[in-house]
Each structure stands twice: as structure tokens, then as C-alpha cells.
C-alpha atoms as a PDB file:
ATOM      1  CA  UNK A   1     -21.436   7.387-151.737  1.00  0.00           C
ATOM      2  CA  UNK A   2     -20.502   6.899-148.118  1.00  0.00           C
ATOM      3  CA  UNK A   3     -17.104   9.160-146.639  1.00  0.00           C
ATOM      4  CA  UNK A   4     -15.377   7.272-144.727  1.00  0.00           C
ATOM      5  CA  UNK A   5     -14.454   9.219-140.911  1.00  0.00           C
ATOM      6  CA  UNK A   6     -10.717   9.567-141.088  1.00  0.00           C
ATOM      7  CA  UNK A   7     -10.146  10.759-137.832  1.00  0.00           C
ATOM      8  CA  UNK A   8     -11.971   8.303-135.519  1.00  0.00           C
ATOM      9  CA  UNK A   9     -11.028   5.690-133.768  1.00  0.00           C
ATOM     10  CA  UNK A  10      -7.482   4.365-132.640  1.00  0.00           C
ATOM     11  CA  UNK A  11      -4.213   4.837-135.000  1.00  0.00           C
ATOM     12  CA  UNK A  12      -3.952   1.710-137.451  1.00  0.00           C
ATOM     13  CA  UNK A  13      -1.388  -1.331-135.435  1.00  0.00           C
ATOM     14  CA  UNK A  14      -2.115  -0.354-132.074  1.00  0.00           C
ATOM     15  CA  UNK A  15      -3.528  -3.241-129.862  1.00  0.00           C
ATOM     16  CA  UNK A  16      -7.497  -2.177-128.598  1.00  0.00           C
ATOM     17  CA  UNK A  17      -8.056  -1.680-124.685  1.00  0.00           C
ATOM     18  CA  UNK A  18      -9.530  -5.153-124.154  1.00  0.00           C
ATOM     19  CA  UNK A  19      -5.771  -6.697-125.565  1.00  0.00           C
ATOM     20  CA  UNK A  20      -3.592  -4.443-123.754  1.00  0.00           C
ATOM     21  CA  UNK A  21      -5.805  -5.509-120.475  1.00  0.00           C
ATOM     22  CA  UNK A  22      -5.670  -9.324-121.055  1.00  0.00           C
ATOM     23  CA  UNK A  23      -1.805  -9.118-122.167  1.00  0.00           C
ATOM     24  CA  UNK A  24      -0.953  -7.242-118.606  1.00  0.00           C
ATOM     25  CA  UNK A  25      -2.617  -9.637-116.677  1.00  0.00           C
ATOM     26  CA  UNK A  26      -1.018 -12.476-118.697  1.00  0.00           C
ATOM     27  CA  UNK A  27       2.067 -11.200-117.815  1.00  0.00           C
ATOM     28  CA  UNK A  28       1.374 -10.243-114.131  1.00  0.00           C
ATOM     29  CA  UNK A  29       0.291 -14.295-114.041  1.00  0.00           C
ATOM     30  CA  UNK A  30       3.309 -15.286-115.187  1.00  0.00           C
ATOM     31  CA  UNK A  31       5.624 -12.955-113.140  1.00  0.00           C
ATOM     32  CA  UNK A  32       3.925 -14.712-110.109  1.00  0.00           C
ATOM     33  CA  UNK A  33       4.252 -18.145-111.023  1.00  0.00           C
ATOM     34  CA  UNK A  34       7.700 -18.180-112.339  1.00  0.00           C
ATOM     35  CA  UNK A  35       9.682 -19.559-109.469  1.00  0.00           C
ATOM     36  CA  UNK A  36       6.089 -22.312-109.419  1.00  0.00           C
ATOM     37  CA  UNK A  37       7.746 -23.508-113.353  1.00  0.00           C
ATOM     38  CA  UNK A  38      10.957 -24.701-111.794  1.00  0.00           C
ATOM     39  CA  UNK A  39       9.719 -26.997-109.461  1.00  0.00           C
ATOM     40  CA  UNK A  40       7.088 -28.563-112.371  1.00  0.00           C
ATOM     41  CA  UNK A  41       9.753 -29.309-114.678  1.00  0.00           C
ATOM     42  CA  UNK A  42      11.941 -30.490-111.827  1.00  0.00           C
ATOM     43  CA  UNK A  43       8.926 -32.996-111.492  1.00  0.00           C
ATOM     44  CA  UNK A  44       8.688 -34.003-114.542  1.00  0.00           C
ATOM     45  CA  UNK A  45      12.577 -34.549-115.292  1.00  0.00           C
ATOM     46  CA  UNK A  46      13.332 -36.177-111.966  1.00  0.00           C
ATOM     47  CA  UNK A  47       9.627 -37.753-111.840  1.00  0.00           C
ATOM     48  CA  UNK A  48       7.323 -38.378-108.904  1.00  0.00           C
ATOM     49  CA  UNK A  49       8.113 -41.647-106.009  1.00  0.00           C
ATOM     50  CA  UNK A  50       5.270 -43.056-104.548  1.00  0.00           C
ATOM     51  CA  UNK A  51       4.489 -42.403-101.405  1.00  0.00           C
ATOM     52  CA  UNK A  52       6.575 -45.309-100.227  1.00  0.00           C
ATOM     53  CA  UNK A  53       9.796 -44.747-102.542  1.00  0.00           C
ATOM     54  CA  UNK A  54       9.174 -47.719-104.358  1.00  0.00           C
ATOM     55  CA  UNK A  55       8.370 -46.584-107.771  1.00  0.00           C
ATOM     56  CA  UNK A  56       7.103 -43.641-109.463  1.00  0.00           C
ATOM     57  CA  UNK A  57       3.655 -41.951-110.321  1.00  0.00           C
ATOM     58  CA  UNK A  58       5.021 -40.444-112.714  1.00  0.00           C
ATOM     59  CA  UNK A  59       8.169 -41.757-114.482  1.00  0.00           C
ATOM     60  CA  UNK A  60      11.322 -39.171-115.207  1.00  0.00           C
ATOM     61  CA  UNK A  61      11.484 -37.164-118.250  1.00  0.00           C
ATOM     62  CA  UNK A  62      13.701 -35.431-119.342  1.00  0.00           C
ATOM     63  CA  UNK A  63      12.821 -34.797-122.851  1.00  0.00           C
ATOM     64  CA  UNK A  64       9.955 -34.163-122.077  1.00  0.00           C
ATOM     65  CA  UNK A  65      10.764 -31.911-119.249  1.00  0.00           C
ATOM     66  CA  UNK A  66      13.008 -29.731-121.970  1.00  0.00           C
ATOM     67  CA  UNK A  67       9.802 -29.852-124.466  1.00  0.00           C
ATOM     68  CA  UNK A  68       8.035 -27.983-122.215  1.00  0.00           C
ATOM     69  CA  UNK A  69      10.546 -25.731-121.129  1.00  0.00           C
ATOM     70  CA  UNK A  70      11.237 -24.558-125.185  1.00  0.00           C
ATOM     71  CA  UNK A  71       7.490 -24.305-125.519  1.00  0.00           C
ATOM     72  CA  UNK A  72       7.070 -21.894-122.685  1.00  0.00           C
ATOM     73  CA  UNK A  73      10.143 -19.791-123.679  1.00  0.00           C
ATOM     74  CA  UNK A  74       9.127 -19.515-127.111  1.00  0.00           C
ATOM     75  CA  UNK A  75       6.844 -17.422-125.801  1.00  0.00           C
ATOM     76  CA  UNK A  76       9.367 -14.627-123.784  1.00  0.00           C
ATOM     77  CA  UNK A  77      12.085 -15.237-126.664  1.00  0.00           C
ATOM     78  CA  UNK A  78       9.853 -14.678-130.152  1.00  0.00           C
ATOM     79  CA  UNK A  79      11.454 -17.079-132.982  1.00  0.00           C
ATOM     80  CA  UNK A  80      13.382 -15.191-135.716  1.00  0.00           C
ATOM     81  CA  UNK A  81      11.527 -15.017-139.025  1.00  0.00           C
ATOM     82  CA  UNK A  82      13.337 -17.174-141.907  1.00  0.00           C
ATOM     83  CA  UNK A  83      15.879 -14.747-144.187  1.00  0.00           C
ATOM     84  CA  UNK A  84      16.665 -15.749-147.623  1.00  0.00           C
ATOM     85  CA  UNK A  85      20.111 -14.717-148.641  1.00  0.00           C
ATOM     86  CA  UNK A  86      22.005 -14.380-152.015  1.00  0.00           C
ATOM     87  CA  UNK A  87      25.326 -13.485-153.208  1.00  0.00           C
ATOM     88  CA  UNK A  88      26.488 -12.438-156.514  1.00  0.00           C
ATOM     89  CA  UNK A  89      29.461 -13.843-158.808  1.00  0.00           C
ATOM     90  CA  UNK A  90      31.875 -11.369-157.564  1.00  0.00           C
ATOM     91  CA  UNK A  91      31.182 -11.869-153.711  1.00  0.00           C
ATOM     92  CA  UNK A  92      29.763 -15.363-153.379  1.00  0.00           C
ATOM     93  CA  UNK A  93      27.692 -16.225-149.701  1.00  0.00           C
ATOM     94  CA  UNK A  94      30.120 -18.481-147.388  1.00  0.00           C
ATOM     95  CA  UNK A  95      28.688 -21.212-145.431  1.00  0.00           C
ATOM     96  CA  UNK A  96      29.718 -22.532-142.422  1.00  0.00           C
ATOM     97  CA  UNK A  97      28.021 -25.789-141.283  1.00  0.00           C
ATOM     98  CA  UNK A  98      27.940 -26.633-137.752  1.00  0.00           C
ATOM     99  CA  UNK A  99      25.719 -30.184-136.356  1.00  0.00           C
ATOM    100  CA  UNK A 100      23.287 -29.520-133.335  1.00  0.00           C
ATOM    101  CA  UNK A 101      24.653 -32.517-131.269  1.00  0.00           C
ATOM    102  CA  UNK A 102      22.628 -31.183-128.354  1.00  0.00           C
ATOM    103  CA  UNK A 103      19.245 -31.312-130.498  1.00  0.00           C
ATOM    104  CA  UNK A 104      20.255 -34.478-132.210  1.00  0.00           C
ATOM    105  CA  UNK A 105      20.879 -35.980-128.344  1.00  0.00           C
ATOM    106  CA  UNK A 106      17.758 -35.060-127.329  1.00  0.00           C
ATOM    107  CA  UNK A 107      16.175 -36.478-130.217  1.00  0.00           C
ATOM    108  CA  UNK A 108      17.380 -39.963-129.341  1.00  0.00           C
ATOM    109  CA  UNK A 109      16.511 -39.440-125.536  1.00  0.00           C
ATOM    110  CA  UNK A 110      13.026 -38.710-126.765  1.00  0.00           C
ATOM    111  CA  UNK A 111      12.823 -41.945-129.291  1.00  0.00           C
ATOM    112  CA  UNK A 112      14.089 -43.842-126.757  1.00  0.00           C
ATOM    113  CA  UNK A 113      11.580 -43.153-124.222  1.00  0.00           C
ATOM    114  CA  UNK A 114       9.104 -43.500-126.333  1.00  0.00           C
ATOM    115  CA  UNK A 115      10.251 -46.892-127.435  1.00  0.00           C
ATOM    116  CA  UNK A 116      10.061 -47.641-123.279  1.00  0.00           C
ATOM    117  CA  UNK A 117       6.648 -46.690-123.113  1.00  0.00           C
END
């Protein structure tokens, strides 16, 4: 039977050489271009006139605009993993409810310029 070599190698959950390289210059890309992602979703929000004002190449967005903003910060701000919480009978779990008006806004500024389209 085979022995495995217990002292080889790297320590178990630390990223190899090649990861640690391509996350660095990942980052040192983004770093760069950060000021560059203002002006895009600027673009896409306020849209893009034609040359001679008179309409748009591409139309304004908004929602859109915000999509892609939450999709690239997902990315610096990690989501938080679900929790599942219980109380007993003598010290019961309290609730407060509050309604995302700002995600249920966007919502209907998305539906409604999809309806447009």
C-alpha cells in the first residue's frame, strides 16, 4: 500500500501561484479602469444622441444602467450567506418587516421599459 507524502506541497485552502497571479492582475485591471465604469453607466442611463441630437443610438436606461452597476459590485461587496434562525418558547424570534420600495421601483422601471421595447 502506497504512503501518502504528508509534508509536500502547499498547506490545504491556500490559493496555488497561478490564482494568486491572475487575481492581482484582475484587480490591478480594475483599479485602472474604475473612473472608465462611471462614464459607461452614465451612457447607458442617460443614453447616446446621434451625432446630430436628434435621437439616440442607444436609448436611456436606467434600470439597466443600475443592473449593471449591482452586478459589478457584487463582486467588491461578497453577498451574505442565508442564516436560518430559531427561537424557543421562552424567548420567541421578533420580526420586523420593512418593504424595499426602492427595489420594487426599479422593478416597474424595468417592466416598463421592457414593455417600450
Amino acid at each position: 500500500m502506497a504512503t501518502a507524502n504528508k509534508g509536500a506541497g502547499r498547506p490545504a485552502g491556500s490559493p496555488n501561484k497561478a490564482t494568486a497571479e491572475a487575481r492581482e492582475a484582475i484587480g490591478l485591471f480594475v483599479n485602472k479602469n474604475a473612473h472608465r465604469l462611471t462614464e459607461w453607466l452614465d451612457r447607458v442611463a442617460d443614453g447616446v444622441q446621434t451625432p446630430e441630437g436628434d435621437g439616440y443610438v442607444v436609448p436611456p436606461n436606467p434600470a439597466k444602467a443600475f443592473d449593471m452597476f449591482q452586478s459589478v459590485i457584487e463582486y467588491h461587496v461578497p453577498k451574505l450567506a442565508r442564516m436560518e434562525m430559531a427561537g424557543d418558547k421562552e424567548n420567541p424570534l421578533e420580526v420586523d418587516v420593512h418593504h424595499n420600495v426602492f427595489g420594487e421601483l426599479l422593478k416597474a422601471i424595468k417592466l416598463q421599459r421592457q414593455s417600450e421595447v
